[in-house]
PDB file of N, CA and C in Angstrom:
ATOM      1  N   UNK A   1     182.945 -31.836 114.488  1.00  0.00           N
ATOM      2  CA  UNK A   1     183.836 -30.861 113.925  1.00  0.00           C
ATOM      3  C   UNK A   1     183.033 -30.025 112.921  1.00  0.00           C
ATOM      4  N   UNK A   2     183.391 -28.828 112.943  1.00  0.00           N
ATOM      5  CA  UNK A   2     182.263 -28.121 112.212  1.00  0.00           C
ATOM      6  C   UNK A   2     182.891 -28.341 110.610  1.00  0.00           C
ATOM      7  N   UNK A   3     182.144 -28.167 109.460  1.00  0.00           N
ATOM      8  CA  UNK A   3     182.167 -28.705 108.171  1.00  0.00           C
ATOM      9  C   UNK A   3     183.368 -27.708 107.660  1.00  0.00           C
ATOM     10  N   UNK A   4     183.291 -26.314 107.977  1.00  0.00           N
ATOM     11  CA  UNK A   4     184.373 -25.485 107.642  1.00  0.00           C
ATOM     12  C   UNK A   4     185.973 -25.771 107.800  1.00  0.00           C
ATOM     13  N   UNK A   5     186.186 -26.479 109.542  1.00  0.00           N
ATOM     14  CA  UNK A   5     186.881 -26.683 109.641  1.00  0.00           C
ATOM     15  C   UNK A   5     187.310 -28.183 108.947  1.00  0.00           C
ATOM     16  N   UNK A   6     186.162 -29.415 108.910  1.00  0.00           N
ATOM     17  CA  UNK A   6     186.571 -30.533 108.283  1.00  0.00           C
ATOM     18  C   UNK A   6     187.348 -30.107 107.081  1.00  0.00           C
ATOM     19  N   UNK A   7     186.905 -29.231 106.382  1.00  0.00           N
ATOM     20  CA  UNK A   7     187.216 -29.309 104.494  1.00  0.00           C
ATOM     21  C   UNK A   7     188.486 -28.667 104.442  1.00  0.00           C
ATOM     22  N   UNK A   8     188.834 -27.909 105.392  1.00  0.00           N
ATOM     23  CA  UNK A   8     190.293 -27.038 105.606  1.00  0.00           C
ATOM     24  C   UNK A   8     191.332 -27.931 106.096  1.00  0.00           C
ATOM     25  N   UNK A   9     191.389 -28.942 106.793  1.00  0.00           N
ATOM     26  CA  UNK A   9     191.474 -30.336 106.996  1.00  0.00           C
ATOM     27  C   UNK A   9     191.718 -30.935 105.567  1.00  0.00           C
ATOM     28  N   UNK A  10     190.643 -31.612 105.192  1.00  0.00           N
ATOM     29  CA  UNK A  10     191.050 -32.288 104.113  1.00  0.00           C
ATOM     30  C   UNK A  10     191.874 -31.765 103.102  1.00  0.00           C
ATOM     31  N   UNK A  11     191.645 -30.442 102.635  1.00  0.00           N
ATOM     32  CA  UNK A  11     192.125 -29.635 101.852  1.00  0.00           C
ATOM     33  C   UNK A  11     193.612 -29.591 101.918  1.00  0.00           C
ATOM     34  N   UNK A  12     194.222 -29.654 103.464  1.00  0.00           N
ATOM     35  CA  UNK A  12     195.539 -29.427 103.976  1.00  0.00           C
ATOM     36  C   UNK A  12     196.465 -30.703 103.922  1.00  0.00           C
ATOM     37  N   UNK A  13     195.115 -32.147 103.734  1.00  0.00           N
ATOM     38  CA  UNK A  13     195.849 -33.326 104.266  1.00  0.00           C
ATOM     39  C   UNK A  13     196.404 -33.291 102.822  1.00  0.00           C
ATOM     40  N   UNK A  14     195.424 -33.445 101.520  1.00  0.00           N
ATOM     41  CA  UNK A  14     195.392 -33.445 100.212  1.00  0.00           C
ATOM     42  C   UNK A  14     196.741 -32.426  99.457  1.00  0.00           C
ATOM     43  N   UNK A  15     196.727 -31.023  99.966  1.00  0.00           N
ATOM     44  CA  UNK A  15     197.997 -30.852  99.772  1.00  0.00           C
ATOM     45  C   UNK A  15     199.242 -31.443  99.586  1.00  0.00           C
ATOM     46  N   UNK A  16     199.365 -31.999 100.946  1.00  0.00           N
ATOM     47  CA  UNK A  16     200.687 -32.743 101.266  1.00  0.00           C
ATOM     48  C   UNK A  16     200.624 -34.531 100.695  1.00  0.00           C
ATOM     49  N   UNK A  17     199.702 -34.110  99.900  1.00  0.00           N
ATOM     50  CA  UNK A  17     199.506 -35.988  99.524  1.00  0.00           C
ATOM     51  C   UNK A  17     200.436 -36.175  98.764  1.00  0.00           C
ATOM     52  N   UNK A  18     201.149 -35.099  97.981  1.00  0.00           N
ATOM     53  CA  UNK A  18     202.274 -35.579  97.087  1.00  0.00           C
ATOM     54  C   UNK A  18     203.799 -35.677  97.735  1.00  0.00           C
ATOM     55  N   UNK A  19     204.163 -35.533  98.618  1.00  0.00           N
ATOM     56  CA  UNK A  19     204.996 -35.609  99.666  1.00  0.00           C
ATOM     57  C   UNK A  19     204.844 -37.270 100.485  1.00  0.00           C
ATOM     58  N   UNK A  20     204.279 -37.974 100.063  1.00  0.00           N
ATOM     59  CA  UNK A  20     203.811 -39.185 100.648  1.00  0.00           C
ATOM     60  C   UNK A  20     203.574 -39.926  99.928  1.00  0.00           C
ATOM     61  N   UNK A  21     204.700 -40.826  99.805  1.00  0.00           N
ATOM     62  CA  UNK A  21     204.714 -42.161  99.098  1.00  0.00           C
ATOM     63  C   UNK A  21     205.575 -43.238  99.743  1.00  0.00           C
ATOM     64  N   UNK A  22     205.708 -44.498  99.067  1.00  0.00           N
ATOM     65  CA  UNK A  22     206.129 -45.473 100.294  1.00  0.00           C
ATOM     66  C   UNK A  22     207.290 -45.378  99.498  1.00  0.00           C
ATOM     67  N   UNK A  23     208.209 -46.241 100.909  1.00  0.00           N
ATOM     68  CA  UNK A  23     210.033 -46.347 100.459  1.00  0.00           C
ATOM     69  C   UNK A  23     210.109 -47.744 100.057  1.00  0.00           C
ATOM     70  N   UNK A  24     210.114 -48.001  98.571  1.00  0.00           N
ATOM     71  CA  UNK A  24     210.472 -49.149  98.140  1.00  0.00           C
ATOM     72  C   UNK A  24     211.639 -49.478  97.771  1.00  0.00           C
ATOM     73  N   UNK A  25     211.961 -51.002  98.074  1.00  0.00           N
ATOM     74  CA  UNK A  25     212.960 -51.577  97.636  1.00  0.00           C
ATOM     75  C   UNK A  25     213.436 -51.692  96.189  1.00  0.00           C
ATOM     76  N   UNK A  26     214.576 -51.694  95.680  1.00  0.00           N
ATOM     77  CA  UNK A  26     215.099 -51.310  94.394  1.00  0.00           C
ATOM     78  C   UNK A  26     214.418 -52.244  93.434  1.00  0.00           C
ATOM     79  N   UNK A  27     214.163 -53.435  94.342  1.00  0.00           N
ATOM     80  CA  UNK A  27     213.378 -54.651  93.446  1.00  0.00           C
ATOM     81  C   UNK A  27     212.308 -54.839  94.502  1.00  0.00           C
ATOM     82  N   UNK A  28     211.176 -55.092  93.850  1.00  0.00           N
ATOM     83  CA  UNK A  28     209.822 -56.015  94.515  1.00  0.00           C
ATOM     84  C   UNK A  28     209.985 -56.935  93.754  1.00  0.00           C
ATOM     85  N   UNK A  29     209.644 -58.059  95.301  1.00  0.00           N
ATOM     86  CA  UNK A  29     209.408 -59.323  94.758  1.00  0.00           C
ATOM     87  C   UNK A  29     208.348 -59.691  94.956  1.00  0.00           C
ATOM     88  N   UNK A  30     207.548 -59.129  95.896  1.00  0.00           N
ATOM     89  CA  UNK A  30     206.151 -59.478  95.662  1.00  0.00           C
ATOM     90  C   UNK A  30     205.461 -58.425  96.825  1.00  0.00           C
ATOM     91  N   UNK A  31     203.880 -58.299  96.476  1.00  0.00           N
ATOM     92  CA  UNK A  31     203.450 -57.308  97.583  1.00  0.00           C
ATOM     93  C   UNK A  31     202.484 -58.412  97.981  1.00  0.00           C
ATOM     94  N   UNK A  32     202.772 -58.073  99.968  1.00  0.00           N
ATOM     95  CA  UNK A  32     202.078 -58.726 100.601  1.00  0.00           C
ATOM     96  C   UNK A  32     200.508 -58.532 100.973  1.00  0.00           C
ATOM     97  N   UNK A  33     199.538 -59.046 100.814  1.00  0.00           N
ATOM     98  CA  UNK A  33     198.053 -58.902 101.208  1.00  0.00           C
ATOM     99  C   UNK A  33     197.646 -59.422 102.634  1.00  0.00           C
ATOM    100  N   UNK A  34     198.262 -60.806 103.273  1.00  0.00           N
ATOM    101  CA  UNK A  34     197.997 -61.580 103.696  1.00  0.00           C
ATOM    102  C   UNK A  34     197.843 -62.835 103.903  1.00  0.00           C
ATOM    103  N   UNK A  35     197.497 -63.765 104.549  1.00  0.00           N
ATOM    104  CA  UNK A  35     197.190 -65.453 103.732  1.00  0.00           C
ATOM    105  C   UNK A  35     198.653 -65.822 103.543  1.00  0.00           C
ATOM    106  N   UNK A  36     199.522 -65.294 103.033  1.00  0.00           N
ATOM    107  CA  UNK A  36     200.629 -65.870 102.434  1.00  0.00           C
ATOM    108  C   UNK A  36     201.870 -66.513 103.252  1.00  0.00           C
ATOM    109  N   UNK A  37     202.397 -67.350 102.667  1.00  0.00           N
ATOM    110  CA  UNK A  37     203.809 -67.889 103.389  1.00  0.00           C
ATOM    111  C   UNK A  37     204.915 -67.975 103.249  1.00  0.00           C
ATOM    112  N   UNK A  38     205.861 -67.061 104.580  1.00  0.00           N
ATOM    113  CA  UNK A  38     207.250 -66.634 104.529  1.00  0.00           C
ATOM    114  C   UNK A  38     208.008 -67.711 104.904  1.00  0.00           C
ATOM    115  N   UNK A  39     208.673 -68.423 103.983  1.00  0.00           N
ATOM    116  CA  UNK A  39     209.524 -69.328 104.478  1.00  0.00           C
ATOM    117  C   UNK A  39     211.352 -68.906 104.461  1.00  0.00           C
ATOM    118  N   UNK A  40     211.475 -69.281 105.599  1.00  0.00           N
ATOM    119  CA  UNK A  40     213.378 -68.969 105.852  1.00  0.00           C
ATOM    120  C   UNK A  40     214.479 -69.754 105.644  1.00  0.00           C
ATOM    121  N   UNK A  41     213.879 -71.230 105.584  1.00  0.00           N
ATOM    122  CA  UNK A  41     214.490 -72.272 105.799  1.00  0.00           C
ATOM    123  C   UNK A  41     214.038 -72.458 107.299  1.00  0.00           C
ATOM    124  N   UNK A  42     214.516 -71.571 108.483  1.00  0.00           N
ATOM    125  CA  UNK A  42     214.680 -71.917 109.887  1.00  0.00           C
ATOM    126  C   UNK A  42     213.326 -71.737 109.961  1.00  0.00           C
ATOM    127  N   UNK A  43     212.343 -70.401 109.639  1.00  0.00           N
ATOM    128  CA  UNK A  43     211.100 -69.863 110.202  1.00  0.00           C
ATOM    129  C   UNK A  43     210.248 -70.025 109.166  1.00  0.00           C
ATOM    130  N   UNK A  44     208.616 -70.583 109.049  1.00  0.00           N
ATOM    131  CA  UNK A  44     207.974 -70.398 108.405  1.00  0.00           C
ATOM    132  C   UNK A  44     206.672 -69.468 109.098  1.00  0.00           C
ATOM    133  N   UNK A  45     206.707 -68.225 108.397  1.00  0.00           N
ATOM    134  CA  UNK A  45     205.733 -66.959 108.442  1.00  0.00           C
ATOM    135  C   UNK A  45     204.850 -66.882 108.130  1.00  0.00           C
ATOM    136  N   UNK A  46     203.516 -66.947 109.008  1.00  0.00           N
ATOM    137  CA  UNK A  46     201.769 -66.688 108.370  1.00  0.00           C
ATOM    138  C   UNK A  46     201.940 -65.146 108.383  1.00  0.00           C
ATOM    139  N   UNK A  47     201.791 -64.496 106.447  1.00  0.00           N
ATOM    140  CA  UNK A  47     201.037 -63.121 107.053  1.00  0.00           C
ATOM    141  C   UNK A  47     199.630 -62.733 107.623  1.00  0.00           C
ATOM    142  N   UNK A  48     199.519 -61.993 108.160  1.00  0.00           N
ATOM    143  CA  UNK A  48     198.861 -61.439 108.294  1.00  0.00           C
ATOM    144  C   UNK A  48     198.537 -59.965 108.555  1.00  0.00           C
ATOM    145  N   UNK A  49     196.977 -60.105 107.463  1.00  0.00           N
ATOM    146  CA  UNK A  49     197.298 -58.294 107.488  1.00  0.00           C
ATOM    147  C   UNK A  49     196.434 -57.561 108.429  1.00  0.00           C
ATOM    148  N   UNK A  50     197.053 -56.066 108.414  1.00  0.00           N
ATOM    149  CA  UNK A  50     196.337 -55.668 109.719  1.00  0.00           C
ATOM    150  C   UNK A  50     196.700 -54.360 109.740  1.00  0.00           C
ATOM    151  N   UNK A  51     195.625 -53.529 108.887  1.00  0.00           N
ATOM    152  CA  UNK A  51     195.214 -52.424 108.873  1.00  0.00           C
ATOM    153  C   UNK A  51     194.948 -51.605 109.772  1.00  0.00           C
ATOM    154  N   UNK A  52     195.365 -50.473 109.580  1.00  0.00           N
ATOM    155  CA  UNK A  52     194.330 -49.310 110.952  1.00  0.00           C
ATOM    156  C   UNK A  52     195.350 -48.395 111.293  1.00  0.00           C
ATOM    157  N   UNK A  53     196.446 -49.133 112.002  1.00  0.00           N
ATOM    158  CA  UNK A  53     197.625 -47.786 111.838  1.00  0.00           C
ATOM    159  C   UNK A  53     198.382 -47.265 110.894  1.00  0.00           C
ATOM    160  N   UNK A  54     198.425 -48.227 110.052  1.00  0.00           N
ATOM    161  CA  UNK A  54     198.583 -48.112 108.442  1.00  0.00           C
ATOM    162  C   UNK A  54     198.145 -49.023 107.511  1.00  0.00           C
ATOM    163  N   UNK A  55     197.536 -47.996 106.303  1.00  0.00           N
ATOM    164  CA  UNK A  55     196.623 -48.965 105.542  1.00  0.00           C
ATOM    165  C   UNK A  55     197.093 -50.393 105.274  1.00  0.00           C
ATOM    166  N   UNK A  56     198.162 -50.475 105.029  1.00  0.00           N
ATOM    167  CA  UNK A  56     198.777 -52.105 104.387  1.00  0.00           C
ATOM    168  C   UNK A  56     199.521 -52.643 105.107  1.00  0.00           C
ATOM    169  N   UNK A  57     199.938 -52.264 106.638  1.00  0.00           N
ATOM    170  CA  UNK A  57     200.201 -53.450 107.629  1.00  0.00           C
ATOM    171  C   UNK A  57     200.603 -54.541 107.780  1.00  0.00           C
ATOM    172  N   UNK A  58     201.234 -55.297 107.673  1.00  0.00           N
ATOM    173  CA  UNK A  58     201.448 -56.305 108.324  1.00  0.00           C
ATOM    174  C   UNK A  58     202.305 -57.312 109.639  1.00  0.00           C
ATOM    175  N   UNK A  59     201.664 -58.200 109.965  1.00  0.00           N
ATOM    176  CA  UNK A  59     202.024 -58.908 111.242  1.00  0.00           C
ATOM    177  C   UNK A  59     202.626 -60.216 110.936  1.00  0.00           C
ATOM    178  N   UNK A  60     203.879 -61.232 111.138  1.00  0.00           N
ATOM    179  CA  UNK A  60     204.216 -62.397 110.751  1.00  0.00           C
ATOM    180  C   UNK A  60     204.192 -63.040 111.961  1.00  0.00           C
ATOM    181  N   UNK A  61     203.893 -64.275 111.703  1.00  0.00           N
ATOM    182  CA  UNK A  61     203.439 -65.647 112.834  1.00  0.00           C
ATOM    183  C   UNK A  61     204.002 -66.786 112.832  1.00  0.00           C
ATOM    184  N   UNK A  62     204.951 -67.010 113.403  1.00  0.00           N
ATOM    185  CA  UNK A  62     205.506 -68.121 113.197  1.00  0.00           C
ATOM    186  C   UNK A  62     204.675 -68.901 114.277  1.00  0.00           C
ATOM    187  N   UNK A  63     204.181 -70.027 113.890  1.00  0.00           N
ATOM    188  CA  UNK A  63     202.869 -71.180 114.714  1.00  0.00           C
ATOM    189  C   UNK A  63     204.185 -71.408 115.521  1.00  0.00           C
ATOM    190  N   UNK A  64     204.995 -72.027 115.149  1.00  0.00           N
ATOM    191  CA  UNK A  64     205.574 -73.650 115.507  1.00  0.00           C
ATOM    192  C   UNK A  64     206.306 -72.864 116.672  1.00  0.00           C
ATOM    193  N   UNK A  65     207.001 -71.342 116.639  1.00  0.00           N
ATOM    194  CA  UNK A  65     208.004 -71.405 117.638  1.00  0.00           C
ATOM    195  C   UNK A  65     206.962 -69.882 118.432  1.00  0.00           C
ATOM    196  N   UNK A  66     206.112 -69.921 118.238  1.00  0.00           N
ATOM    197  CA  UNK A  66     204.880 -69.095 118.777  1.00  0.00           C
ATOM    198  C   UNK A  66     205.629 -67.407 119.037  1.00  0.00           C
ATOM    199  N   UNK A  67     205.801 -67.284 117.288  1.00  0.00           N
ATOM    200  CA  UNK A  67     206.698 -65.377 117.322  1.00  0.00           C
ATOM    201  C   UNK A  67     205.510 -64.418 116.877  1.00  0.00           C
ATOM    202  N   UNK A  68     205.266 -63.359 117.579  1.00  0.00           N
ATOM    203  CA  UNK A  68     204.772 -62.078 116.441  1.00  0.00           C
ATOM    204  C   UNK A  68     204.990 -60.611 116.298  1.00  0.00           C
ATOM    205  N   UNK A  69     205.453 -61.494 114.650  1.00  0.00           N
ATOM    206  CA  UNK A  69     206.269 -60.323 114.491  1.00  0.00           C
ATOM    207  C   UNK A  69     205.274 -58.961 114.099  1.00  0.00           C
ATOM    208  N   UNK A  70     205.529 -58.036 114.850  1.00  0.00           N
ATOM    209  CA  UNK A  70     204.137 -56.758 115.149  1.00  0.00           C
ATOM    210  C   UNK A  70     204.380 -55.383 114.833  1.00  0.00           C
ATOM    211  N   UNK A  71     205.535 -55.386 115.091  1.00  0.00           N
ATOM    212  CA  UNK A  71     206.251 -54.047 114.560  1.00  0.00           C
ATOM    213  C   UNK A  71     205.432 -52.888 115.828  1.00  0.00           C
ATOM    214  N   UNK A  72     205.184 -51.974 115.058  1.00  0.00           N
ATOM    215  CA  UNK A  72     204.426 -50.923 116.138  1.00  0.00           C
ATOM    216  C   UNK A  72     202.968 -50.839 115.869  1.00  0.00           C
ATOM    217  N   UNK A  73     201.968 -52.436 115.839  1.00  0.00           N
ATOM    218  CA  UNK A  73     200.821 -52.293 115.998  1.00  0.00           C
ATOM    219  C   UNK A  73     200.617 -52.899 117.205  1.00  0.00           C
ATOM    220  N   UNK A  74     201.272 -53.143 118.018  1.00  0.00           N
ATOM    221  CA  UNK A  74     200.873 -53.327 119.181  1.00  0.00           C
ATOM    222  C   UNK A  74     202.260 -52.687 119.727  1.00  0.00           C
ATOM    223  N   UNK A  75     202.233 -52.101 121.457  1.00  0.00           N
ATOM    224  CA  UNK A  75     202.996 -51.091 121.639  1.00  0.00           C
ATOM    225  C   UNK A  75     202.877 -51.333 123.244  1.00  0.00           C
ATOM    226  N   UNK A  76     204.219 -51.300 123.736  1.00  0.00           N
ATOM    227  CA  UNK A  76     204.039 -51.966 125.444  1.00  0.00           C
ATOM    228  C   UNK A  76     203.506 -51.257 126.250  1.00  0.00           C
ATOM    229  N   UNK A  77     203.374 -49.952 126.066  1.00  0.00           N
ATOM    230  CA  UNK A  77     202.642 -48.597 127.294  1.00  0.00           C
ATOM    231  C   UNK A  77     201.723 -47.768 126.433  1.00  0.00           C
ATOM    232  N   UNK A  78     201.755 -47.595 125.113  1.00  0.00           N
ATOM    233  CA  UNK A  78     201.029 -46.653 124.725  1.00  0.00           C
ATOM    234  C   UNK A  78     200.386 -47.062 123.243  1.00  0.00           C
ATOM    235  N   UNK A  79     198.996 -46.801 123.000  1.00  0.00           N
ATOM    236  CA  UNK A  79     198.726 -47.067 121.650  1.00  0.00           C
ATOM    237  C   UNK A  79     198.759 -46.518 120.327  1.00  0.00           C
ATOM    238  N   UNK A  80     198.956 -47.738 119.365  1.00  0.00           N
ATOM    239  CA  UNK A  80     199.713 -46.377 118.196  1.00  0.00           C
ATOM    240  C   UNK A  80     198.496 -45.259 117.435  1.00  0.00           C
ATOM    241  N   UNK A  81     199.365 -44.840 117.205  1.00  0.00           N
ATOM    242  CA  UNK A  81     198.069 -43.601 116.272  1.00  0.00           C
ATOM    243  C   UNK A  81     197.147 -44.083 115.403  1.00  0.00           C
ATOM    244  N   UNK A  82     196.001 -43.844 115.271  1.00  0.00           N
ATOM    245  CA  UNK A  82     194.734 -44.397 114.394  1.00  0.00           C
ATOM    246  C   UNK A  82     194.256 -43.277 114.296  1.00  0.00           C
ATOM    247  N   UNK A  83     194.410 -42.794 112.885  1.00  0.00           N
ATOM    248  CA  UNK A  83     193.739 -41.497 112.749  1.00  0.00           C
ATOM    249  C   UNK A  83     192.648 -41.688 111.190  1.00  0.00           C
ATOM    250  N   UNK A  84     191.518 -40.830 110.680  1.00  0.00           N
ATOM    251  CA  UNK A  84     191.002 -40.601 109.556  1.00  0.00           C
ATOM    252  C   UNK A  84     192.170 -39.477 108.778  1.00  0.00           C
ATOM    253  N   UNK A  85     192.495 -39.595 107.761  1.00  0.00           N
ATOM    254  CA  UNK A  85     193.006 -39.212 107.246  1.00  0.00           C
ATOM    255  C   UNK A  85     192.632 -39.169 105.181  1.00  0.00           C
ATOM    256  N   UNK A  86     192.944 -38.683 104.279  1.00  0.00           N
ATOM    257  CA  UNK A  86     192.269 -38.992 102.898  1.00  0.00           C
ATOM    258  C   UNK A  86     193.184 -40.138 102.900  1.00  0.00           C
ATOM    259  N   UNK A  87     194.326 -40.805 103.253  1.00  0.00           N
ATOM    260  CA  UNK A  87     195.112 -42.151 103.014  1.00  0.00           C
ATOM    261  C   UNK A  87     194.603 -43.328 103.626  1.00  0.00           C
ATOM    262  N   UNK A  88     193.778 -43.222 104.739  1.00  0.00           N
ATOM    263  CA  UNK A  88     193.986 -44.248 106.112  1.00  0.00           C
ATOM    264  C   UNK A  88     192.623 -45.344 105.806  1.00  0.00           C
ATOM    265  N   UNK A  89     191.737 -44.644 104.748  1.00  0.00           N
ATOM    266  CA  UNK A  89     190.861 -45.444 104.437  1.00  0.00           C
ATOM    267  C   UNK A  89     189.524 -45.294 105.278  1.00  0.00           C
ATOM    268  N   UNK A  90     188.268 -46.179 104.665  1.00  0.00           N
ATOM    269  CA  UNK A  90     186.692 -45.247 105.450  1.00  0.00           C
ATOM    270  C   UNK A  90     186.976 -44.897 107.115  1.00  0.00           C
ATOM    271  N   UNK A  91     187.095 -46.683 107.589  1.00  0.00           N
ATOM    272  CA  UNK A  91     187.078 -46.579 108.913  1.00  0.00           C
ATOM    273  C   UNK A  91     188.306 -46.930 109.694  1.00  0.00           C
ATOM    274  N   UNK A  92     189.934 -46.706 109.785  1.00  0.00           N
ATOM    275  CA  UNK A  92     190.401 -47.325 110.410  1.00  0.00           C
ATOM    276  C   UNK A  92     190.637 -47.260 111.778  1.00  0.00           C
ATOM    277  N   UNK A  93     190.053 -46.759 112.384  1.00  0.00           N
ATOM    278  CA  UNK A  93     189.973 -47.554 113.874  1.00  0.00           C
ATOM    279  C   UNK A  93     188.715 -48.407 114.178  1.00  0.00           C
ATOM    280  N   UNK A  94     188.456 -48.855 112.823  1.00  0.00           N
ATOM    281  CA  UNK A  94     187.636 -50.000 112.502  1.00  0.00           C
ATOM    282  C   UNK A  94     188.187 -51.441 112.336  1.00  0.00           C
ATOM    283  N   UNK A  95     188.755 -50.956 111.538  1.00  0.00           N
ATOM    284  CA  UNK A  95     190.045 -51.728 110.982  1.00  0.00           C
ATOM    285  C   UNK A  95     191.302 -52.204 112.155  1.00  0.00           C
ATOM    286  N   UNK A  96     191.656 -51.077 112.873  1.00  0.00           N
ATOM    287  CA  UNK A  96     192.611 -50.983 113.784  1.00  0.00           C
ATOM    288  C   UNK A  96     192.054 -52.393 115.138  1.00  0.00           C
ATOM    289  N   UNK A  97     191.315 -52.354 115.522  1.00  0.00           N
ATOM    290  CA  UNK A  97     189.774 -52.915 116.357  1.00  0.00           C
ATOM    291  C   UNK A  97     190.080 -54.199 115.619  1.00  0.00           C
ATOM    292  N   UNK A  98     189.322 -54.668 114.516  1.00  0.00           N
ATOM    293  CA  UNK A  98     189.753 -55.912 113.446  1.00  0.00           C
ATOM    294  C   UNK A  98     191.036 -56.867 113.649  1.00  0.00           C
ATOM    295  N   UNK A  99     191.888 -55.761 113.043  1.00  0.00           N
ATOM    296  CA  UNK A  99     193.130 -56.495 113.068  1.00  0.00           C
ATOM    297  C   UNK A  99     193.650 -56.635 114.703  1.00  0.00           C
ATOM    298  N   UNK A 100     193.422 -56.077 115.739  1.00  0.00           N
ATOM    299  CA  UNK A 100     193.693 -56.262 117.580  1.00  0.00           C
ATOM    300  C   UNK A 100     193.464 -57.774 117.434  1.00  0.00           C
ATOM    301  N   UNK A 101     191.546 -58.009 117.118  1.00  0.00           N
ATOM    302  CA  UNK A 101     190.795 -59.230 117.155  1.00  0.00           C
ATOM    303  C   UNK A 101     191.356 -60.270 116.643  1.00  0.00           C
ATOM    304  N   UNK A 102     192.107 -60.113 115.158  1.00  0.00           N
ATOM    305  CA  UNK A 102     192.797 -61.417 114.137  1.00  0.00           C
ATOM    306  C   UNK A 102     194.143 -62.029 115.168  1.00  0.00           C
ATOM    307  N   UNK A 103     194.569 -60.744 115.166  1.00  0.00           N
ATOM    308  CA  UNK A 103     195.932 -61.364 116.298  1.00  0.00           C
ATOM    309  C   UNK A 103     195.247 -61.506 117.365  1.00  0.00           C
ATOM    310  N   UNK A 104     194.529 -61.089 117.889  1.00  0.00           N
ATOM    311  CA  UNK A 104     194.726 -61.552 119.372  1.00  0.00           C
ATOM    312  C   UNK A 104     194.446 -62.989 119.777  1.00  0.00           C
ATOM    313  N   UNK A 105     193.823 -64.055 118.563  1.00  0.00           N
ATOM    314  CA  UNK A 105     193.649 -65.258 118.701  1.00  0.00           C
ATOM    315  C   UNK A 105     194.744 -65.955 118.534  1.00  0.00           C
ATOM    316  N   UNK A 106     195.849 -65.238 118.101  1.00  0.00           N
ATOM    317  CA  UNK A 106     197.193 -65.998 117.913  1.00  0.00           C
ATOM    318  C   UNK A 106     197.869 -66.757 119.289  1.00  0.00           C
ATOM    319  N   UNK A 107     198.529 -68.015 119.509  1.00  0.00           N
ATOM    320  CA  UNK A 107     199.192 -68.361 120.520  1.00  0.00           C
ATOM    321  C   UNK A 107     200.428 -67.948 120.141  1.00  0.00           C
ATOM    322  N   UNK A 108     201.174 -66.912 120.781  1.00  0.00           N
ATOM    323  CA  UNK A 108     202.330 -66.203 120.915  1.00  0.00           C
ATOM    324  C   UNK A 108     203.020 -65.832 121.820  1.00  0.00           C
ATOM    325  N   UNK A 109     204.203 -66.497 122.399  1.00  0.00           N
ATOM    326  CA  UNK A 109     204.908 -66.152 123.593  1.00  0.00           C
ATOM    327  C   UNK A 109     205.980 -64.882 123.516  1.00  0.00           C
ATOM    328  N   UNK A 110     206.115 -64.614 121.961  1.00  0.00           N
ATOM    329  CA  UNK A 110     207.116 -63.635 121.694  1.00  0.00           C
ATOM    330  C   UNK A 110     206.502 -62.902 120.876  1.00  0.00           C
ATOM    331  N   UNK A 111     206.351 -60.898 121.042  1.00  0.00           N
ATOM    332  CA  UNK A 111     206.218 -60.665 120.362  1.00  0.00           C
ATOM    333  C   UNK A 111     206.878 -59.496 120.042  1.00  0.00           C
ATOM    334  N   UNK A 112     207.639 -59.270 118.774  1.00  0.00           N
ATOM    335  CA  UNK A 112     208.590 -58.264 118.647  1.00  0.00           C
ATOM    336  C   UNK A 112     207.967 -57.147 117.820  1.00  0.00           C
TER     337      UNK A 112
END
């Protein structure tokens, strides 16, 4: 991409950066990284995180009844968007690639 057009690009993404923030809940109770465990009583949840289509991502795993929960990082006909962006971070279809690899070692018969 020629440099003129990159910086007119960034310039345009950076604009609209204030128009873009996340929709939080009235209360946080905690922000998720990863590693951590969702318990339901019925379901207990491995997060896991998993960057690339969006920076802070995440995927939940229930081992015992083999669920994952995926949201739209994995997608039944088509793959989701992975773009560079000033939000999306150095490399994420680096990242995107990464996190495929973390889950894809998961044993999961369901994944929603």
């Amino acid at each position: 991409m020629p440099e003129e057009l990159s910086s007119q690009i960034k310039v345009m993404y950076l604009s609209m950066k204030k128009f873009i923030f996340p929709a939080l809940p009235e209360k946080i109770e905690r922000i998720l990284h990863g590693g951590e465990e969702i318990s339901t009583g019925i379901f207990d949840f491995e997060v896991i995180w998993t960057p690339g289509h969006s920076p802070d991502h995440i995927c939940l795993y229930e081992p015992d009844r083999k669920i994952l929960i995926c949201r739209d990082h994995i997608l039944p006909t088509i793959t989701p968007n992975v773009g560079l962006n000033p939000l999306s971070g150095v490399n994420p279809l680096r990242d995107y690639i990464d996190s495929l690899k973390a889950i894809g070692k998961l044993e999961a018969d369901l994944y929603i």
